[in-house]
Protein backbone atom coordinates (compact mmCIF):
# COMPACT_ATOMS: atom_id res chain seq x y z
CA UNK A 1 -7.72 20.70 21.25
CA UNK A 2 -7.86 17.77 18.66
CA UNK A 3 -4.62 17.95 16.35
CA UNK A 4 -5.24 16.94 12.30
CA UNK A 5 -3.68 13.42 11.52
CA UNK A 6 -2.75 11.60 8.09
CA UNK A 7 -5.59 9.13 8.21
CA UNK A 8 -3.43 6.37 5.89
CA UNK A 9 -0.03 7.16 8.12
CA UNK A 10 -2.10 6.39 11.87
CA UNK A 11 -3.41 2.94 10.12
CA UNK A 12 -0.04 2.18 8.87
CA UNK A 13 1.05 1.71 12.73
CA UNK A 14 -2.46 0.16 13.61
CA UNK A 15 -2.08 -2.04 10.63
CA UNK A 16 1.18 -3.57 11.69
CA UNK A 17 -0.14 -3.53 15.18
CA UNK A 18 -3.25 -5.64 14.21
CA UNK A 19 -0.63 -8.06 11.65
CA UNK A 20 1.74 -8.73 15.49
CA UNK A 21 -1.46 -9.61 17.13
CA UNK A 22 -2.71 -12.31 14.35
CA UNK A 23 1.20 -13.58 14.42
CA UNK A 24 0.90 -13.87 18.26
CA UNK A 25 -1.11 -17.09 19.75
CA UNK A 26 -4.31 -16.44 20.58
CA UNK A 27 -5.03 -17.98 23.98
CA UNK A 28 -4.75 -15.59 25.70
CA UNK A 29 -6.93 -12.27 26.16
CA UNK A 30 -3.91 -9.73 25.51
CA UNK A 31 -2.76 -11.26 22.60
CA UNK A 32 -6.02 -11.62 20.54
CA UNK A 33 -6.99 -9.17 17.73
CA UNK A 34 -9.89 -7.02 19.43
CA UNK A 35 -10.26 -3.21 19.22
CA UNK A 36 -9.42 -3.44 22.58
CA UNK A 37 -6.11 -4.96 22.72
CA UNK A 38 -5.23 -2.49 19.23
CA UNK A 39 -6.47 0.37 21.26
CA UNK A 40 -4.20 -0.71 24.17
CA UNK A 41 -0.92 -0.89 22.26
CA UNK A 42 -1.19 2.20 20.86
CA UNK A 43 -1.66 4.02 24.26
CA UNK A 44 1.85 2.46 25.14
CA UNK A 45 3.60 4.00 21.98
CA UNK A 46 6.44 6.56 22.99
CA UNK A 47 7.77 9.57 21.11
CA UNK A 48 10.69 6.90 19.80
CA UNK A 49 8.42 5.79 17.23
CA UNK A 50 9.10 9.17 15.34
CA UNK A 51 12.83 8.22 15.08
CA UNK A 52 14.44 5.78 12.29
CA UNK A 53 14.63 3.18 15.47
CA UNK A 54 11.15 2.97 15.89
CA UNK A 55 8.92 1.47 18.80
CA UNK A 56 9.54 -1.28 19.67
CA UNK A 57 7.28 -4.01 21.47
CA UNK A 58 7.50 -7.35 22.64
CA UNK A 59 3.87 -8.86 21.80
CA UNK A 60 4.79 -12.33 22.68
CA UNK A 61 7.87 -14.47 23.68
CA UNK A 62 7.74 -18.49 24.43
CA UNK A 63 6.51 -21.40 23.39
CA UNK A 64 3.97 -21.84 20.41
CA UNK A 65 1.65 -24.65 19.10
CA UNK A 66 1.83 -27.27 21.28
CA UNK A 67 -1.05 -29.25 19.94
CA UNK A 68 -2.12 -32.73 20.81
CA UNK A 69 -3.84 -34.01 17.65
CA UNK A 70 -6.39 -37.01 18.05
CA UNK A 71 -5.75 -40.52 16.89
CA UNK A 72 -2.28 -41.96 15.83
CA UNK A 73 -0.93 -38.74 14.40
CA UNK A 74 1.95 -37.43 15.94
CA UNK A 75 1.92 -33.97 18.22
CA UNK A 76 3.41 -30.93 17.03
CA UNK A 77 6.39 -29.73 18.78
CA UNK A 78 6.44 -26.43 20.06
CA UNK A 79 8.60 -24.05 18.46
CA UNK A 80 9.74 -20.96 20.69
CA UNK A 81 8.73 -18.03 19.34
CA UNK A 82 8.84 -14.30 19.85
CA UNK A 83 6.60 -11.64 18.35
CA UNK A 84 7.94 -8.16 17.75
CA UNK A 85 6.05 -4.89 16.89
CA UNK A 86 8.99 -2.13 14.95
CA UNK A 87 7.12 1.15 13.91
CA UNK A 88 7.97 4.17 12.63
CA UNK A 89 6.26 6.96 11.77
CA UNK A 90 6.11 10.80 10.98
CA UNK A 91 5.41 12.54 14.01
CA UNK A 92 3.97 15.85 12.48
CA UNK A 93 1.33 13.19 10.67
CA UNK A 94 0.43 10.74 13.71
CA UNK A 95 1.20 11.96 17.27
CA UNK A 96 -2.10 12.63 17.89
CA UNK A 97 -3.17 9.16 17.42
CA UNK A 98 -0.54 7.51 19.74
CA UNK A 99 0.21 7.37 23.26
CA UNK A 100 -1.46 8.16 26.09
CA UNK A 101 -3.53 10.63 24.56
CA UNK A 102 -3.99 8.70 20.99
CA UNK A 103 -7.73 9.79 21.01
CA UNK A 104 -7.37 13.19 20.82
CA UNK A 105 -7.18 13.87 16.87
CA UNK A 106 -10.14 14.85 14.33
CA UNK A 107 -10.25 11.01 12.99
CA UNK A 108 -10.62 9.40 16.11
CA UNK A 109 -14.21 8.49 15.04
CA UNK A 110 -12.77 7.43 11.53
CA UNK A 111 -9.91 5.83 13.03
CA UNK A 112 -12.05 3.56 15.55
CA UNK A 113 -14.33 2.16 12.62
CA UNK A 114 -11.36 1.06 10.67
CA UNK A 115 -9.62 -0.59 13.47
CA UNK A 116 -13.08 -2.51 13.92
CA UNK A 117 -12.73 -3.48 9.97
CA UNK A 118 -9.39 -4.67 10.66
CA UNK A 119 -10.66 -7.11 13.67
CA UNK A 120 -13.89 -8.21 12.21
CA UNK A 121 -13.37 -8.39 7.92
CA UNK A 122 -12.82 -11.76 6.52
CA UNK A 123 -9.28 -10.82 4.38
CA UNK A 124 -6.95 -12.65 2.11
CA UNK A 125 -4.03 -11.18 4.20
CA UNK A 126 -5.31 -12.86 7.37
CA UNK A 127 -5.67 -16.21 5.71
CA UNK A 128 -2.33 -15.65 4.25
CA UNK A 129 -0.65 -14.81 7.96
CA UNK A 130 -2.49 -17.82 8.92
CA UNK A 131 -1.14 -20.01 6.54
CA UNK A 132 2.23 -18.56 6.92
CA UNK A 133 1.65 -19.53 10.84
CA UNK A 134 0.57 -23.39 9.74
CA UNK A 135 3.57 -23.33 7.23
CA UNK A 136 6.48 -22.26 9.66
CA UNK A 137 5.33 -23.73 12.98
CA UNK A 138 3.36 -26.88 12.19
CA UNK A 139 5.93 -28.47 10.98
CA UNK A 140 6.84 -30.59 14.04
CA UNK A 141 10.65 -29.23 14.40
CA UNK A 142 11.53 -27.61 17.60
CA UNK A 143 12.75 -24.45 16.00
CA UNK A 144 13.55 -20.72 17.35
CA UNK A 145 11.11 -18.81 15.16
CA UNK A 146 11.58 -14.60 14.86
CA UNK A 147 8.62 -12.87 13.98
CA UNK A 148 9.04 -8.97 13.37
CA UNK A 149 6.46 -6.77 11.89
CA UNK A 150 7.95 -3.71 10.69
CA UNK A 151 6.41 -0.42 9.30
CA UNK A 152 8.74 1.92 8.30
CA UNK A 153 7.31 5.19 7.22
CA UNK A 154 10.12 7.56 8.38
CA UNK A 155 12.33 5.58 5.79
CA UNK A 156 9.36 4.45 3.17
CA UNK A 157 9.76 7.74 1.46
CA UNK A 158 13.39 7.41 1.06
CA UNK A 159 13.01 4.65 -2.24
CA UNK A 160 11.01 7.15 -4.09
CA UNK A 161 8.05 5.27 -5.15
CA UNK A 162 10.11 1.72 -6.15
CA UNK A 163 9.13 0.22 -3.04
CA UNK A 164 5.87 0.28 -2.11
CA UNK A 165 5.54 -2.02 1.24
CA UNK A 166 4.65 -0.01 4.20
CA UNK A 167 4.23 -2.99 6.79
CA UNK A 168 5.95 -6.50 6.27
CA UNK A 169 6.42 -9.20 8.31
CA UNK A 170 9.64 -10.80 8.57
CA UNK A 171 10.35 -13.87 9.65
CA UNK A 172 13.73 -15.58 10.95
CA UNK A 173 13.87 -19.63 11.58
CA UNK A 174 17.09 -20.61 13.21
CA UNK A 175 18.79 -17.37 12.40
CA UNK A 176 17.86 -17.77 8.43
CA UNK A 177 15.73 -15.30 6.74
CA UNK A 178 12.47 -16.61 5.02
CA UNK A 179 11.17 -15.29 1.67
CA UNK A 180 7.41 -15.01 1.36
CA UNK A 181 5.98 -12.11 -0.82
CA UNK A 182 2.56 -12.57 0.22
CA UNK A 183 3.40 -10.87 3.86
CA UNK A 184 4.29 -7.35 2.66
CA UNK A 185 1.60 -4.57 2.47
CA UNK A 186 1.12 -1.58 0.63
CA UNK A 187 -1.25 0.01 2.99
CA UNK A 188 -4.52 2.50 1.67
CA UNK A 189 -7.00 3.47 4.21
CA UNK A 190 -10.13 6.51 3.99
CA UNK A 191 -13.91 6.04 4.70
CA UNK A 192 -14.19 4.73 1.58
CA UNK A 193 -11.29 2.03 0.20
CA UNK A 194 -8.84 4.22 -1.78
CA UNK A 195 -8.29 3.62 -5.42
CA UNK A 196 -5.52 5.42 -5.69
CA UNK A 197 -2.30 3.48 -6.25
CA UNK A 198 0.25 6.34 -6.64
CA UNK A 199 0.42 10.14 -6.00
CA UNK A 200 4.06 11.57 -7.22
CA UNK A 201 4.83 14.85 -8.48
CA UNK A 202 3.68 15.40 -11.89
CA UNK A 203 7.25 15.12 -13.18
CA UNK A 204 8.66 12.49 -12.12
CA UNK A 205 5.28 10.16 -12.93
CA UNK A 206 4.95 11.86 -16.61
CA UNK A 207 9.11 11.15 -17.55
CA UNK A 208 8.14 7.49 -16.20
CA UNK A 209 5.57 7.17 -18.82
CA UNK A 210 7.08 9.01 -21.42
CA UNK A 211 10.36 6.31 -20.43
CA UNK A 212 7.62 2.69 -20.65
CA UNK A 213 5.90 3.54 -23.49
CA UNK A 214 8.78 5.24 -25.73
CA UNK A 215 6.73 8.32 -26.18
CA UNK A 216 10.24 10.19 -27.14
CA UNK A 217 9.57 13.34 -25.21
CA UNK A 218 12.45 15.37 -24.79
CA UNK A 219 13.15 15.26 -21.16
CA UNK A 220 15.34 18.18 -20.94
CA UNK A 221 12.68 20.66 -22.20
CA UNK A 222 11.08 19.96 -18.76
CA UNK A 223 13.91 19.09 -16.69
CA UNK A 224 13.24 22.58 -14.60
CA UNK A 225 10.03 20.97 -13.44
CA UNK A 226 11.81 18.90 -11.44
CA UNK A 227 12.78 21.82 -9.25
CA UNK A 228 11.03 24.03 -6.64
CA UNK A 229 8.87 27.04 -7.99
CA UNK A 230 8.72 29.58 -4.92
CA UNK A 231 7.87 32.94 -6.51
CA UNK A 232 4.53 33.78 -8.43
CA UNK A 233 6.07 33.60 -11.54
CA UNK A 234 8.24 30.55 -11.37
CA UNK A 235 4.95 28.75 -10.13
CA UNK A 236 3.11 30.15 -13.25
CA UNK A 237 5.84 28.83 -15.08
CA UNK A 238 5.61 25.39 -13.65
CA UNK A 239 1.81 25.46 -14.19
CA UNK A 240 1.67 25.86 -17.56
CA UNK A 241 5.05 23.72 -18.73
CA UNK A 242 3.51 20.96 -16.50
CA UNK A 243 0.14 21.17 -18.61
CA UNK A 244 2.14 21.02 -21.46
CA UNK A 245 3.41 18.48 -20.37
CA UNK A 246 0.61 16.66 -19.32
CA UNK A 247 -1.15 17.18 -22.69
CA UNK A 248 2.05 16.10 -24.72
CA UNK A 249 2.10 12.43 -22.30
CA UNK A 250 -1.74 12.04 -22.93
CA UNK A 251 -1.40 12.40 -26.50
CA UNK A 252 1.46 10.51 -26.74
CA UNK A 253 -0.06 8.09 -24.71
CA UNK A 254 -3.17 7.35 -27.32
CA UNK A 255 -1.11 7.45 -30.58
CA UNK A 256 1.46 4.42 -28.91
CA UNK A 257 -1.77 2.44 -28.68
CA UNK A 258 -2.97 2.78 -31.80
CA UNK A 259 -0.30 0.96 -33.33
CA UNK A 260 -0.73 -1.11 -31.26
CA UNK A 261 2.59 -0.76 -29.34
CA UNK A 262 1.21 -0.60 -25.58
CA UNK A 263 -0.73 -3.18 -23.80
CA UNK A 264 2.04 -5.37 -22.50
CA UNK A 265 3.97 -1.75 -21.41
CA UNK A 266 0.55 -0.60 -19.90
CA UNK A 267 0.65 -4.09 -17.93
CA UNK A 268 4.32 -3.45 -16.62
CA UNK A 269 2.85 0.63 -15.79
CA UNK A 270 0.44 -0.91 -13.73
CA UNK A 271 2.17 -3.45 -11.93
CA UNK A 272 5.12 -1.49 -11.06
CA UNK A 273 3.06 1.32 -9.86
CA UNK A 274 0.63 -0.44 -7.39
CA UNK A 275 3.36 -3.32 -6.48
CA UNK A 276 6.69 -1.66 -6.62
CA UNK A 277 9.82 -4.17 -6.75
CA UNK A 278 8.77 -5.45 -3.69
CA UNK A 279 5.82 -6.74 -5.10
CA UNK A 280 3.58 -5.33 -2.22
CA UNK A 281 0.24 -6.63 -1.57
CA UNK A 282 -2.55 -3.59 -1.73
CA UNK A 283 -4.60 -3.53 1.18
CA UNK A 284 -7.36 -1.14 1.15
CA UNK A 285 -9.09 -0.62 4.35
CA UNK A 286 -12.75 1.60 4.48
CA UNK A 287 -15.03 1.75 7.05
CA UNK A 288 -17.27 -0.84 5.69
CA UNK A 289 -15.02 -2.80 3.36
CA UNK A 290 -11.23 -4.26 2.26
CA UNK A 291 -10.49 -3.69 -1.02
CA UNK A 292 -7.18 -6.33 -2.17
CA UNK A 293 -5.12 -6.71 -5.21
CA UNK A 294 -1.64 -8.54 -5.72
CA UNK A 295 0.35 -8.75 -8.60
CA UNK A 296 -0.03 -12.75 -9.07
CA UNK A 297 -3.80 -11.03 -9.75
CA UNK A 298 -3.42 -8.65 -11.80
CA UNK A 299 -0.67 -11.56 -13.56
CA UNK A 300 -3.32 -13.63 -13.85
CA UNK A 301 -6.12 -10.77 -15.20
CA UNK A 302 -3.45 -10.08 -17.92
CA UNK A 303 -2.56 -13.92 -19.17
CA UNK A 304 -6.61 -14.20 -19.55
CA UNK A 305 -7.26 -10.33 -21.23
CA UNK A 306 -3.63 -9.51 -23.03
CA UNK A 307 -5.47 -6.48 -24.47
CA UNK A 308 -5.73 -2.70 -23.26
CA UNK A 309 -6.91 -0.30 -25.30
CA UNK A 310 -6.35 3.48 -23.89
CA UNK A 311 -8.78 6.36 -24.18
CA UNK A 312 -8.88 10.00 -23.53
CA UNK A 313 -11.89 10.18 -21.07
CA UNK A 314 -11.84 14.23 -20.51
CA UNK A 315 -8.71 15.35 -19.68
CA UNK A 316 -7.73 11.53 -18.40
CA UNK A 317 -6.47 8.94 -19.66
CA UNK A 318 -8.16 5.57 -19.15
CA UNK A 319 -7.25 1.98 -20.25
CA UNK A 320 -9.85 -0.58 -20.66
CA UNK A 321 -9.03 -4.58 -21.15
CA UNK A 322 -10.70 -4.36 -25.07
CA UNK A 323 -11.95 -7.81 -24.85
CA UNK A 324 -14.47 -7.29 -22.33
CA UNK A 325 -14.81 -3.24 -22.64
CA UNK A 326 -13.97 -2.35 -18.91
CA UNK A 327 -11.99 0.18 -17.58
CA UNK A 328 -8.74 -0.96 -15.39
CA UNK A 329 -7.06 2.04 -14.18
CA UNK A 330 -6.79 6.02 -15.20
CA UNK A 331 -4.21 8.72 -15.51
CA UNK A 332 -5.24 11.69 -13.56
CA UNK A 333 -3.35 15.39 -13.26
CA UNK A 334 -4.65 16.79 -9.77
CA UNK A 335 -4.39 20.59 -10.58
CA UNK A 336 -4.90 22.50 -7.63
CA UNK A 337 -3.59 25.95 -9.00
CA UNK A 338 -4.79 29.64 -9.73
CA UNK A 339 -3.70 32.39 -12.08
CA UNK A 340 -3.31 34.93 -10.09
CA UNK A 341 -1.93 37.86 -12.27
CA UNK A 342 0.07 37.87 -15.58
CA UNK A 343 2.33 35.51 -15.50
CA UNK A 344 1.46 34.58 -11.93
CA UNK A 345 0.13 31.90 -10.27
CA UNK A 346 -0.34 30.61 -6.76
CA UNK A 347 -0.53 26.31 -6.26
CA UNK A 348 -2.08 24.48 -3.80
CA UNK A 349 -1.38 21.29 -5.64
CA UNK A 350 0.03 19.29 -8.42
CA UNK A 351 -0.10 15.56 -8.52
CA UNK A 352 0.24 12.94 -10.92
CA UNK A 353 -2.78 10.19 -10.00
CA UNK A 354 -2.69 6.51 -10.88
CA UNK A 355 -6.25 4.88 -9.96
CA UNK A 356 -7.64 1.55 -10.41
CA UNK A 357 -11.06 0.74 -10.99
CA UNK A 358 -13.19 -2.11 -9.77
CA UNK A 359 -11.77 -4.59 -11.79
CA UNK A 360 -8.81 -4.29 -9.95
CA UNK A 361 -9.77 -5.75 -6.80
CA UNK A 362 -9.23 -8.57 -6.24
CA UNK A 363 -12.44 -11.73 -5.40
CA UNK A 364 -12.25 -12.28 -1.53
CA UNK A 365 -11.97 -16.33 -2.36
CA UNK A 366 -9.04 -15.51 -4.98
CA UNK A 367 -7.00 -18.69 -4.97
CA UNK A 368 -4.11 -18.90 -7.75
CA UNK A 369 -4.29 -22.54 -7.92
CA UNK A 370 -7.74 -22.03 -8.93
CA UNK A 371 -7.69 -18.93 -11.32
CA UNK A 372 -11.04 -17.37 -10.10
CA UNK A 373 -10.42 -13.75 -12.11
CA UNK A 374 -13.92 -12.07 -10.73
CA UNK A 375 -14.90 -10.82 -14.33
């Protein structure tokens, strides 16, 4: 019987999978970035992926990039290189979407068409791995080059919401780290390319706000929030302090910008909430399209429209860049509960949403040395 899967968890470990493959040379048929070859991998994947070691897979060890270029240029010398898949994942969210059996979930259908996106879209990220390739092994030094993509999503949970990479690719030259920003990825995936940035408990999300923009809540009054509600009436409670809550932020939210107090805050909101302090790139896979966003972006969307301007749009809160009168990103409460009785309630589910809107993504052709915002 198919088993139920976390569609953005299984792509997490086909992500990364895909990433090893473009980091691999591509000569030869097994290392090339087909369906086929993604499809293959994940049939080898053990049950040690559900642990905090991972899976772990060789994709390629030996020599790289021996090129002979035309003319009187010199040829490249071939670094040696290995290639290392590290995933893992949670096994109650994924198992059915690995190993041997890996096709028998209720996404397989959903799953198959992303992987195809993956192989076939024209990305920034792939032009970025690319260049990362060019950068570190075209550089005609014999070298010992360690390549290791890593998605962590046992441990990803453990930062709570300050880091926000869920594959990155590290690479070691001669036994010394290398810094590059543009090869970690916060990873979205659905039919549809998620706008959703960040989904935290209601809580934690609203003291975060109420902490940026000065709103001078008093935390304690809430503090019980933070707990677990388990009988009807301590989730009734919980409902209605949390809407309370909510209602207090929202306001609180509008007045700050009034004065005229909140655009640069609303900047740092954003940017810490789709980035993280890893400064994650967002990678948004759908069926039919890659949505991408980075913070030298949404940097560069800021230095050329300073001003937001936020507005209650129903119960939301949405903030538009006031000098061209389009919306940027909302604050959503997901309220998912029922009143069941006096002073009773049952939940199904309370969330805190953070979603961007299409002036988030960023153009396909974005170069930074160029500046093209795509507004």
């Amino acid at each position: 019987m198919a088993q139920a899967v976390n569609l953005g968890s299984v792509m997490e470990g086909i992500f990364a999978i895909a990433v090893g493959l473009i980091m691999c040379e591509s000569d030869a048929p097994s290392r090339q970035l087909t369906v086929a070859n993604v499809n293959s991998i994940r049939r080898q994947v053990g049950s040690s992926m559900y642990t905090r070691a991972g899976f772990t897979k060789v994709l390629f060890r030996g020599k790289q990039f021996k090129l002979n270029t035309p003319g009187s240029k010199p040829n490249y010398v071939p670094d040696f290189v290995t290639v290392t898949l590290k995933v893992s994942l949670k096994e109650g969210e994924v198992a059915s979407a690995f190993g041997k059996k890996y096709f028998e979930n209720t996404k397989e259908a959903v799953i198959q068409s992303l992987i195809s996106q993956v192989v076939n879209s024209a990305t920034k990220y792939k032009r970025d791995l690319r260049q990362a390739q060019d950068q570190y092994l075209l550089n005609n030094k014999p070298e010992k080059v360690d390549i290791v993509i890593v998605a962590d999503g046992v441990g990803g949970e453990l930062s709570g919401g300050v880091l926000k990479g869920d594959v990155a690719v590290n690479i070691t030259i001669n036994g010394t780290p290398i810094i590059n920003r543009n090869l970690n990825y916060s990873l979205k995936a659905g039919k549809t390319p998620s706008k959703t940035i960040s989904n935290e408990s209601p809580y934690k999300s609203m003291m975060r706000i109420n902490e940026t923009f000065n709103l001078g809540i008093n935390a304690q009054q809430y503090a019980f929030l933070d707990g677990q509600a388990r009988t009807p009436t301590e989730k009734y409670q919980k409902v209605k302090y949390t809407t309370m809550l909510y209602n207090e932020v929202l306001d609180g939210l509008v007045d700050s910008f009034k004065v005229g107090a909140g655009s640069a805050k609303a900047w740092d909101f954003l940017k810490k909430a789709a980035f993280g302090k890893d400064y994650a790139q967002v990678v948004s896979i759908g069926t039919g399209a890659t949505y991408e966003s980075s913070i030298e972006y949404i940097s560069a969307l800021q230095n050329r429209y300073p001003t937001l301007i936020a507005k209650k749009v129903g119960s939301n809160v949405k903030f538009f860049i006031q000098e061209i009168n389009k919306p940027l990103f909302q604050i959503r409460f997901k309220n998912r509960s029922k009143i069941t009785g006096p002073d009773e309630a049952s939940i199904s589910e309370l969330k805190m949403m953070i979603e961007t809107e299409k002036i988030f993504k960023q153009p396909s052709n974005w170069d930074p040395s160029v500046g093209n915002i795509g507004v």
